[in-house]
PDB file of N, CA and C in Angstrom:
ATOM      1  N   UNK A   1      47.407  26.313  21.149  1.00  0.00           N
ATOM      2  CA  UNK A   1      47.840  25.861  19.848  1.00  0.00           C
ATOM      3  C   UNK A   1      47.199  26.776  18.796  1.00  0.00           C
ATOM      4  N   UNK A   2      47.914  27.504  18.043  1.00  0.00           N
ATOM      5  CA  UNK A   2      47.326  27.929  16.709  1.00  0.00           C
ATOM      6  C   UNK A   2      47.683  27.723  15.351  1.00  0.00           C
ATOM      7  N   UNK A   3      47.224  27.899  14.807  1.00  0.00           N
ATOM      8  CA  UNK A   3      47.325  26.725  13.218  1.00  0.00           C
ATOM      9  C   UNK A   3      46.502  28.010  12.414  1.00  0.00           C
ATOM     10  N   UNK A   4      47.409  27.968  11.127  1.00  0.00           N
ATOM     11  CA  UNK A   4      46.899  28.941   9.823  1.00  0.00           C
ATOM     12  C   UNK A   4      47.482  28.219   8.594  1.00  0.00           C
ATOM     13  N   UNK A   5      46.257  28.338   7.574  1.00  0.00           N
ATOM     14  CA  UNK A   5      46.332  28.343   6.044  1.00  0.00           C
ATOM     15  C   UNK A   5      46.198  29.231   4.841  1.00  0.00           C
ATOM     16  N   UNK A   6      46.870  28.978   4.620  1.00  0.00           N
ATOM     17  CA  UNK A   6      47.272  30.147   3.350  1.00  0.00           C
ATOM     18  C   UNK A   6      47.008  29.248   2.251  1.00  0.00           C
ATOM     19  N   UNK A   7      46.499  30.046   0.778  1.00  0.00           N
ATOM     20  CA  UNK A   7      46.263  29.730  -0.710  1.00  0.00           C
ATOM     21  C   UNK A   7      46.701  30.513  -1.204  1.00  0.00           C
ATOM     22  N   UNK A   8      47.394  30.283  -2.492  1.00  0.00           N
ATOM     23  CA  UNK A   8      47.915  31.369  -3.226  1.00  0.00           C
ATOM     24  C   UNK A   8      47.288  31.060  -4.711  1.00  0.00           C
ATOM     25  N   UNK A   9      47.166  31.640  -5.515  1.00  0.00           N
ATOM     26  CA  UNK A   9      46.845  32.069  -6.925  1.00  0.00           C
ATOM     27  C   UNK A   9      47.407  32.510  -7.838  1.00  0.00           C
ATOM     28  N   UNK A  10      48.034  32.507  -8.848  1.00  0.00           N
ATOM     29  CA  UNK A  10      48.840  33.327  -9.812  1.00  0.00           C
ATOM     30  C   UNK A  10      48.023  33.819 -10.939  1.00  0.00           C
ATOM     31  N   UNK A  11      47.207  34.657 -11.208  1.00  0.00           N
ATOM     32  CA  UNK A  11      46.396  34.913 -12.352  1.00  0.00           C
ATOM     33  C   UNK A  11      47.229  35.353 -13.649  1.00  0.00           C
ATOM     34  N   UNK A  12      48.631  35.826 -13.403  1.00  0.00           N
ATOM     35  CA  UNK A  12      49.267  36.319 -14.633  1.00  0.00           C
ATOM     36  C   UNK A  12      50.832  36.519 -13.956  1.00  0.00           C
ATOM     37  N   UNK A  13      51.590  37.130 -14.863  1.00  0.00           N
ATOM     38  CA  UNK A  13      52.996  36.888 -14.362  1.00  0.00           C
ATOM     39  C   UNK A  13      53.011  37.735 -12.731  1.00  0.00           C
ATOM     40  N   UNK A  14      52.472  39.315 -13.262  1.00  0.00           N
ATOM     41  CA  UNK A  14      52.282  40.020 -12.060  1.00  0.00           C
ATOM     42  C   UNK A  14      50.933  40.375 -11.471  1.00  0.00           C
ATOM     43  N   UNK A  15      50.013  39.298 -11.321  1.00  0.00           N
ATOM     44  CA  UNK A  15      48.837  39.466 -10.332  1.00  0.00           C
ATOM     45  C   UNK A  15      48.706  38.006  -9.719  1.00  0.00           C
ATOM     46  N   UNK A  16      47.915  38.554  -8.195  1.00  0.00           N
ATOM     47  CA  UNK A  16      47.505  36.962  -7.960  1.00  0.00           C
ATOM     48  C   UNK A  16      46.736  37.813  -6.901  1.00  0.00           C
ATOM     49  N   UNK A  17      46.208  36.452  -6.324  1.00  0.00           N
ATOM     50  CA  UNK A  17      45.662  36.207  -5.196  1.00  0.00           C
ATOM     51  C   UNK A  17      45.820  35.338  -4.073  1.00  0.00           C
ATOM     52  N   UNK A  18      45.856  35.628  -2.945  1.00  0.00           N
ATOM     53  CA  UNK A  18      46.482  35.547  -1.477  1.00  0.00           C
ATOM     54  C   UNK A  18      45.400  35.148  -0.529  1.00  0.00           C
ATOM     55  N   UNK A  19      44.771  33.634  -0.054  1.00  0.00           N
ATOM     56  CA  UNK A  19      43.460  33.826   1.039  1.00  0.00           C
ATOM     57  C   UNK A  19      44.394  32.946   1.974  1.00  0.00           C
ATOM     58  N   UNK A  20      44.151  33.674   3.520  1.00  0.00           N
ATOM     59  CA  UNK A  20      44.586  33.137   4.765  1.00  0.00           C
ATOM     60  C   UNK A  20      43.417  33.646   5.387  1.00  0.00           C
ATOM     61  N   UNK A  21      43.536  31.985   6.350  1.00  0.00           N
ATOM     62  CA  UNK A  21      43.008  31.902   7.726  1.00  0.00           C
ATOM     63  C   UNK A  21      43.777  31.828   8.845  1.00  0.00           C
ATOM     64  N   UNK A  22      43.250  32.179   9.497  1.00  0.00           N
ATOM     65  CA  UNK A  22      44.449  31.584  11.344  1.00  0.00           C
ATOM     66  C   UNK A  22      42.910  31.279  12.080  1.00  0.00           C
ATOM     67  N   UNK A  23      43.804  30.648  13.045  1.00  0.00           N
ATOM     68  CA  UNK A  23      43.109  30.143  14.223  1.00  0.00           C
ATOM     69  C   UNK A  23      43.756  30.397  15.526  1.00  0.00           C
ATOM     70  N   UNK A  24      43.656  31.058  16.475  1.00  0.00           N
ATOM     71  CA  UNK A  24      44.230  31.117  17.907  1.00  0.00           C
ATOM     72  C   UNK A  24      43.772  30.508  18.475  1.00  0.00           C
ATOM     73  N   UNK A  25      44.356  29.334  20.206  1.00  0.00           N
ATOM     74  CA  UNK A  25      43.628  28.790  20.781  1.00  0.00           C
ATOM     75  C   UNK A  25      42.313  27.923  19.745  1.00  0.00           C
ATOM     76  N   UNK A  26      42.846  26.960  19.462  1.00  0.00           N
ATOM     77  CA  UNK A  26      42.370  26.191  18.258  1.00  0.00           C
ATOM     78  C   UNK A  26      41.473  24.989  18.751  1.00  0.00           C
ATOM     79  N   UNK A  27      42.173  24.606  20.023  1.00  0.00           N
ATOM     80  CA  UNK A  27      41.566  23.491  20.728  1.00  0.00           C
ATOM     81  C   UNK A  27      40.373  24.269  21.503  1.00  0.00           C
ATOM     82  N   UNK A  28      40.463  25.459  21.810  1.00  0.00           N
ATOM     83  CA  UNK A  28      39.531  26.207  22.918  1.00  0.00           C
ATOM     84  C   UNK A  28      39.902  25.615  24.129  1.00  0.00           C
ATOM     85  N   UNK A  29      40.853  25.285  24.676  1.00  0.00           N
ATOM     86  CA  UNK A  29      41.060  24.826  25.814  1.00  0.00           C
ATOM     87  C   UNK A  29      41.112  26.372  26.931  1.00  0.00           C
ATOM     88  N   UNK A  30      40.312  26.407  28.071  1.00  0.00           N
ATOM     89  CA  UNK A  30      40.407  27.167  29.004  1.00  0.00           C
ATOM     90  C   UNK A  30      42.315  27.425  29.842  1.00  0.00           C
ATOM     91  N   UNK A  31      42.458  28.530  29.811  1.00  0.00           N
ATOM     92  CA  UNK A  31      43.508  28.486  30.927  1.00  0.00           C
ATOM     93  C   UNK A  31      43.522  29.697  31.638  1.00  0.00           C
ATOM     94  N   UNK A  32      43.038  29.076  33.149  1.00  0.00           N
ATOM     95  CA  UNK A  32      42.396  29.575  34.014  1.00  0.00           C
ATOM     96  C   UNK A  32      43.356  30.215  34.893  1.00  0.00           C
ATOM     97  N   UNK A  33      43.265  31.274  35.611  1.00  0.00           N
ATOM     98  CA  UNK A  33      43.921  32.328  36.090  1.00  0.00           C
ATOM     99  C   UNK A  33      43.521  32.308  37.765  1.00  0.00           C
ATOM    100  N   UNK A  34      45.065  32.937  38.153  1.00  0.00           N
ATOM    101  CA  UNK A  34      44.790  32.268  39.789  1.00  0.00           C
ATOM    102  C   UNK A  34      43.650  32.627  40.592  1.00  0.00           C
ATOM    103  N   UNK A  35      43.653  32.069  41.652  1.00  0.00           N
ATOM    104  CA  UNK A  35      41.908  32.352  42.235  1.00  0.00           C
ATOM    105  C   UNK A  35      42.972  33.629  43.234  1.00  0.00           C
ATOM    106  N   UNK A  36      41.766  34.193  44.290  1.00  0.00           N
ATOM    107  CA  UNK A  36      41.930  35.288  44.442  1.00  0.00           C
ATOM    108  C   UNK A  36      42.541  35.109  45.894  1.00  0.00           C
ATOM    109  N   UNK A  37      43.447  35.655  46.256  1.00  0.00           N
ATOM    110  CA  UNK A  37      44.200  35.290  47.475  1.00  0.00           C
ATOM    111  C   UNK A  37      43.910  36.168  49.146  1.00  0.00           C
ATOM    112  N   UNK A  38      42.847  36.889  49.019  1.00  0.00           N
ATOM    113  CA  UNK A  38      42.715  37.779  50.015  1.00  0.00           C
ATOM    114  C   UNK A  38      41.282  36.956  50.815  1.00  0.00           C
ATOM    115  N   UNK A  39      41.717  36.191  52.173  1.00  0.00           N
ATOM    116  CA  UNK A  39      40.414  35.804  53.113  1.00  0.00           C
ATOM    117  C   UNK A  39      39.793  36.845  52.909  1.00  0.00           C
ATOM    118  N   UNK A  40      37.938  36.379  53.650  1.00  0.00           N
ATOM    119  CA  UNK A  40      36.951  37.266  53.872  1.00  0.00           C
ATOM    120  C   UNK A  40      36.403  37.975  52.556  1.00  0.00           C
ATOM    121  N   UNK A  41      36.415  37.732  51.501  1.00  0.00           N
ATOM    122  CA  UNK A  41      35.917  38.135  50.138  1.00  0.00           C
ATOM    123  C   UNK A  41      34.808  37.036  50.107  1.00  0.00           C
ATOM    124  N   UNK A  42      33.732  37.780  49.071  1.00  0.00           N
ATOM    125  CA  UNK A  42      32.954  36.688  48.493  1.00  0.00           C
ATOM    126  C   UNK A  42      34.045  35.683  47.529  1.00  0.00           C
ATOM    127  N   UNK A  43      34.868  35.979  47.290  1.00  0.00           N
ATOM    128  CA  UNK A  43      35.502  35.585  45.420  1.00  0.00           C
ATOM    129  C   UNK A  43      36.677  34.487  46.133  1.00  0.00           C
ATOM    130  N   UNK A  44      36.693  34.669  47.596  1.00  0.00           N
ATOM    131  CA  UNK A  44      38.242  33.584  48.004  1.00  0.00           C
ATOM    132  C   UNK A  44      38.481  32.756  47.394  1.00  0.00           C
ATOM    133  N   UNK A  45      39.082  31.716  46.837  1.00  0.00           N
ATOM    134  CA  UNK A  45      39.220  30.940  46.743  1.00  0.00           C
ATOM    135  C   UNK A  45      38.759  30.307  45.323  1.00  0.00           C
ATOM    136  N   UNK A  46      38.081  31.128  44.709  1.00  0.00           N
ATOM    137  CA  UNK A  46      37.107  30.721  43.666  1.00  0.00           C
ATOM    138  C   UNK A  46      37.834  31.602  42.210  1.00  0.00           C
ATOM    139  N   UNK A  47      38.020  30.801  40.997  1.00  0.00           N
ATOM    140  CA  UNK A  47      38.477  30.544  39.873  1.00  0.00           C
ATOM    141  C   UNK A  47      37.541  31.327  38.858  1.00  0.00           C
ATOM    142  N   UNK A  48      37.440  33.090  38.872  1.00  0.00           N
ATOM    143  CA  UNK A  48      36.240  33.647  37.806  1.00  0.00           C
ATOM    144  C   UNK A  48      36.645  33.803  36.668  1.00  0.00           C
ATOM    145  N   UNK A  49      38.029  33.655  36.277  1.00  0.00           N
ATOM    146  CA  UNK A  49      38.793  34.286  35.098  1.00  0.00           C
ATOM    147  C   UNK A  49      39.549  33.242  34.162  1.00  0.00           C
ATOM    148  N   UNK A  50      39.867  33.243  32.766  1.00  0.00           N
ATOM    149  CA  UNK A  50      40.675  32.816  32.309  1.00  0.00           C
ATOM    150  C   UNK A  50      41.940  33.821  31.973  1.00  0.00           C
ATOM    151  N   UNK A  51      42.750  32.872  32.057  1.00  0.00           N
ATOM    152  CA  UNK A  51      44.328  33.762  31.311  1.00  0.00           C
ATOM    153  C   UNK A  51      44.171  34.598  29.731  1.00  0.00           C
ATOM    154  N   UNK A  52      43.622  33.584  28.946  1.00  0.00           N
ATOM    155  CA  UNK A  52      43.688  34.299  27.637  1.00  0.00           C
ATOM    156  C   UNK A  52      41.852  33.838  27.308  1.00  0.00           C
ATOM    157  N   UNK A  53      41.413  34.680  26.242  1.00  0.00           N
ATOM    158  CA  UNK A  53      40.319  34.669  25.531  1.00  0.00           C
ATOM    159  C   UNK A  53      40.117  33.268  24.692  1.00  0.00           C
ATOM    160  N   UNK A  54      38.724  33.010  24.292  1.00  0.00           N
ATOM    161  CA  UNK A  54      38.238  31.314  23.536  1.00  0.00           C
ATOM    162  C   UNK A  54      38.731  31.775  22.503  1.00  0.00           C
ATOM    163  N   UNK A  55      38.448  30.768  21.553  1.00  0.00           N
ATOM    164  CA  UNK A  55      39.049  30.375  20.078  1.00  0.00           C
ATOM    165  C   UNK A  55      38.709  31.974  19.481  1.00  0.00           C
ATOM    166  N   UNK A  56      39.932  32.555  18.692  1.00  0.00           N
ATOM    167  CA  UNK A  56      39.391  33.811  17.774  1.00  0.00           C
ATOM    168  C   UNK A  56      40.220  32.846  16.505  1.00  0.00           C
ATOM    169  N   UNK A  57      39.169  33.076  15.478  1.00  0.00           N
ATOM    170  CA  UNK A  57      39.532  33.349  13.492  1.00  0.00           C
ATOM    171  C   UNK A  57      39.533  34.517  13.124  1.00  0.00           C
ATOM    172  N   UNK A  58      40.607  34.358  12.154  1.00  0.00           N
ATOM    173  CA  UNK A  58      40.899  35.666  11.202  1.00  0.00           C
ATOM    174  C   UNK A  58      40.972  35.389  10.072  1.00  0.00           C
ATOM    175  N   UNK A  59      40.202  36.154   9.272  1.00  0.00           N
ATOM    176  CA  UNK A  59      40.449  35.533   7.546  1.00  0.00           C
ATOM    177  C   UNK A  59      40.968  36.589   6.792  1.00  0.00           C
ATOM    178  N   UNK A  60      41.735  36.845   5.621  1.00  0.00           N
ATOM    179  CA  UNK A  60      42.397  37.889   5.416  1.00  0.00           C
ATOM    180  C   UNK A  60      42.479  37.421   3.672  1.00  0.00           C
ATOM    181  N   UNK A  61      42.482  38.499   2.923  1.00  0.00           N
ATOM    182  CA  UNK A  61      42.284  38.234   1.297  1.00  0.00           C
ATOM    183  C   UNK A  61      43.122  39.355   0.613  1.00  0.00           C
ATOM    184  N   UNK A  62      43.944  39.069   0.137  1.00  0.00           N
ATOM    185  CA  UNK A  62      45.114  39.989  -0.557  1.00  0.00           C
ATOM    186  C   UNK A  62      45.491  39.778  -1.893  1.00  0.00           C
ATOM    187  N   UNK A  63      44.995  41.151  -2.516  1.00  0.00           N
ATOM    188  CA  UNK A  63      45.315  40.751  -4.394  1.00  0.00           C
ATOM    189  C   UNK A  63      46.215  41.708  -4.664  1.00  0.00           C
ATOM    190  N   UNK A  64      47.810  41.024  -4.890  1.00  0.00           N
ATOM    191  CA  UNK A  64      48.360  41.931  -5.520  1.00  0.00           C
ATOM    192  C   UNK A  64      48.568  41.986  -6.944  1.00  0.00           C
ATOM    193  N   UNK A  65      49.115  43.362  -7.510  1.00  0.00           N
ATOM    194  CA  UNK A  65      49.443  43.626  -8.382  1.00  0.00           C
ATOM    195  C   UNK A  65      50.420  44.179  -9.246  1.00  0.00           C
TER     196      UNK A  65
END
């Protein structure tokens, strides 16, 4: 799940200001990637990886003019 907010500003007819956030993976929920399918390994059977990376934010600030 990711979720972003944006603010906007109008300081004059032609200026303002622009602040966004995002959020990826918002809940931080793990999603875990298949275990390893080859007998006789240390790693058989066993779950070391996730599919995608934990929660990343981005904040971003834009003044146009």
């Amino acid at each position: 799940m990711d979720f972003s907010v944006i603010k906007s500003w109008r300081f004059r007819e032609r200026q303002g200001l622009e602040f966004r956030a995002e959020f990826f993976n918002l809940p931080n929920h793990p999603l875990w990637s298949l275990p390893p399918a080859s007998p006789g390994t240390n790693t058989y059977g066993k779950i070391t990886s996730t599919v995608i990376d934990s929660r990343h934010l981005q904040f971003g600030l834009k003044y146009s003019f």
